[in-house]
C-alpha atoms as a PDB file:
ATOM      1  CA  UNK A   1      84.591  86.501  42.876  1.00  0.00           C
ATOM      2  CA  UNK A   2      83.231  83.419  41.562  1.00  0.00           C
ATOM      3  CA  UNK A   3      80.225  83.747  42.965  1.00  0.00           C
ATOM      4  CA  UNK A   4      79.866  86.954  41.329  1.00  0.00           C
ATOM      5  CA  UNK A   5      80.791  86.341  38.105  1.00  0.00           C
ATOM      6  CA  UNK A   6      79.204  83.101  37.652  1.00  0.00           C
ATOM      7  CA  UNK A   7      76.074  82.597  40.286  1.00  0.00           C
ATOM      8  CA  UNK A   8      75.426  86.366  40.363  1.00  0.00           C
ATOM      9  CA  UNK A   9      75.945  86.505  36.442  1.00  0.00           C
ATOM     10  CA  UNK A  10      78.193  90.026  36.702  1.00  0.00           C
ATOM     11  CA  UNK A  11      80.299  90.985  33.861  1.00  0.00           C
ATOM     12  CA  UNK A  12      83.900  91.031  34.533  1.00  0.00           C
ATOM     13  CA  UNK A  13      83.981  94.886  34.760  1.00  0.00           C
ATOM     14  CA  UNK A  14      81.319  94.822  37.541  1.00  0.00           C
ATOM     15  CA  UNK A  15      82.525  92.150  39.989  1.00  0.00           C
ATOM     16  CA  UNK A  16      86.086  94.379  39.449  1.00  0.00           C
ATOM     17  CA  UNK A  17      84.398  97.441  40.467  1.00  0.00           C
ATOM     18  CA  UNK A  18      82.413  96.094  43.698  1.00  0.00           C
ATOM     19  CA  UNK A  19      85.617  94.282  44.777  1.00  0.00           C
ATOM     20  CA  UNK A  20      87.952  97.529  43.953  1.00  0.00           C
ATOM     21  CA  UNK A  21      90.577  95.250  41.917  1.00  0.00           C
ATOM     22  CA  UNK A  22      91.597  95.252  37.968  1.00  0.00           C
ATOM     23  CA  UNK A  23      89.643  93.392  35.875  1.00  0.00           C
ATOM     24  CA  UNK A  24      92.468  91.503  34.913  1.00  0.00           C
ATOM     25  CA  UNK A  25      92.284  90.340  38.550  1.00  0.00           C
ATOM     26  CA  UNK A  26      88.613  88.815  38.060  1.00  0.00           C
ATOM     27  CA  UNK A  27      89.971  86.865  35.047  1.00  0.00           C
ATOM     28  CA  UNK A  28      92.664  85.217  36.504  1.00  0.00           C
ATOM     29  CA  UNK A  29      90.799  84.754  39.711  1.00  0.00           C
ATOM     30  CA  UNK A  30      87.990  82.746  38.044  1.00  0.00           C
ATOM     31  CA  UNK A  31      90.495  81.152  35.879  1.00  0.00           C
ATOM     32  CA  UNK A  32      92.226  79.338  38.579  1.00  0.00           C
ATOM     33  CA  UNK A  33      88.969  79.120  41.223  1.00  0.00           C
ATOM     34  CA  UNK A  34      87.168  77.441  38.196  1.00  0.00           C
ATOM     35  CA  UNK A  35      90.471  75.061  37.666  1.00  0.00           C
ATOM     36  CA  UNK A  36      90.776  74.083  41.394  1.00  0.00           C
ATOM     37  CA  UNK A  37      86.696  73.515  41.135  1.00  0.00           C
ATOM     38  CA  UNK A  38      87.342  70.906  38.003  1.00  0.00           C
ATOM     39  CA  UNK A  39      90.319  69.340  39.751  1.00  0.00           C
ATOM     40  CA  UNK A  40      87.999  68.838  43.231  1.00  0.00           C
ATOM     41  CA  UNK A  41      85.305  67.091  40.316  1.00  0.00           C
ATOM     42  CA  UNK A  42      87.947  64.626  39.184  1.00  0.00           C
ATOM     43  CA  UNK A  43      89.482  63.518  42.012  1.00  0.00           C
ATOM     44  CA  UNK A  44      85.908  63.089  43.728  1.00  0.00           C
ATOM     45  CA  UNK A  45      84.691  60.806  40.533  1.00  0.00           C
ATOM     46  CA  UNK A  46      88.037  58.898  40.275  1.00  0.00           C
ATOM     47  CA  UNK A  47      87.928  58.370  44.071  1.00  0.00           C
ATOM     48  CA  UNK A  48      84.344  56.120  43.730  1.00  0.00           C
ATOM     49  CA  UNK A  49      82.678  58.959  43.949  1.00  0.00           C
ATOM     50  CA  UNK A  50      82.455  59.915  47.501  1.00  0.00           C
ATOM     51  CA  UNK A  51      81.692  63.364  49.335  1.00  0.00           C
ATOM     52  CA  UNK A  52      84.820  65.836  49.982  1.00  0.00           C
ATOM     53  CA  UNK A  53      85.029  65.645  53.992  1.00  0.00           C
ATOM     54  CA  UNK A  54      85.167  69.378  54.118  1.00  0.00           C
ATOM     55  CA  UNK A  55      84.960  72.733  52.153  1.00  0.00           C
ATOM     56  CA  UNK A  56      87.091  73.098  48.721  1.00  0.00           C
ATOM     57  CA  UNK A  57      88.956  75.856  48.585  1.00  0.00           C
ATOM     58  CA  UNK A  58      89.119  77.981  45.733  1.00  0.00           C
ATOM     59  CA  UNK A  59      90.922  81.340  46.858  1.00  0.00           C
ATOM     60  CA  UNK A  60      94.499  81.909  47.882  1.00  0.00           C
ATOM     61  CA  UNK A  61      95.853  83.360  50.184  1.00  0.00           C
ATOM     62  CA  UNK A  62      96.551  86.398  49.141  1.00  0.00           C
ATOM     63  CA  UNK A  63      93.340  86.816  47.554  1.00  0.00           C
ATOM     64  CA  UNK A  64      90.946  89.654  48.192  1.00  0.00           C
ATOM     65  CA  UNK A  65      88.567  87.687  49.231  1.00  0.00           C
END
């Protein structure tokens, strides 16, 4: 979804239609994914700056993803 909106530069209405889900989906979606994505930032720059050991993830569970 992120990728989508962001990397892919797809209006909100777009990524909604190639995922099938509401629009209202996409914004909340980003919305948190881009909120876990600044929280992964801080706490990598707080801790002395050093690599996350794995993937962050940005979807839930449920998500469509």
């Amino acid at each position: 979804m992120v990728v989508l909106r962001y990397l892919e530069d797809l209006s909100v209405e777009d990524v909604a239609r190639i995922l099938g889900v509401r629009e209202g989906a996409v914004r909340s979606g980003c919305h948190r994914a881009l909120g876990k994505l600044r929280k992964a930032q801080l706490q990598q720059v707080y801790d002395g700056g050093s690599a996350p050991t794995g993937p962050v993830s940005i979807c839930s569970e449920s998500s469509p993803m």
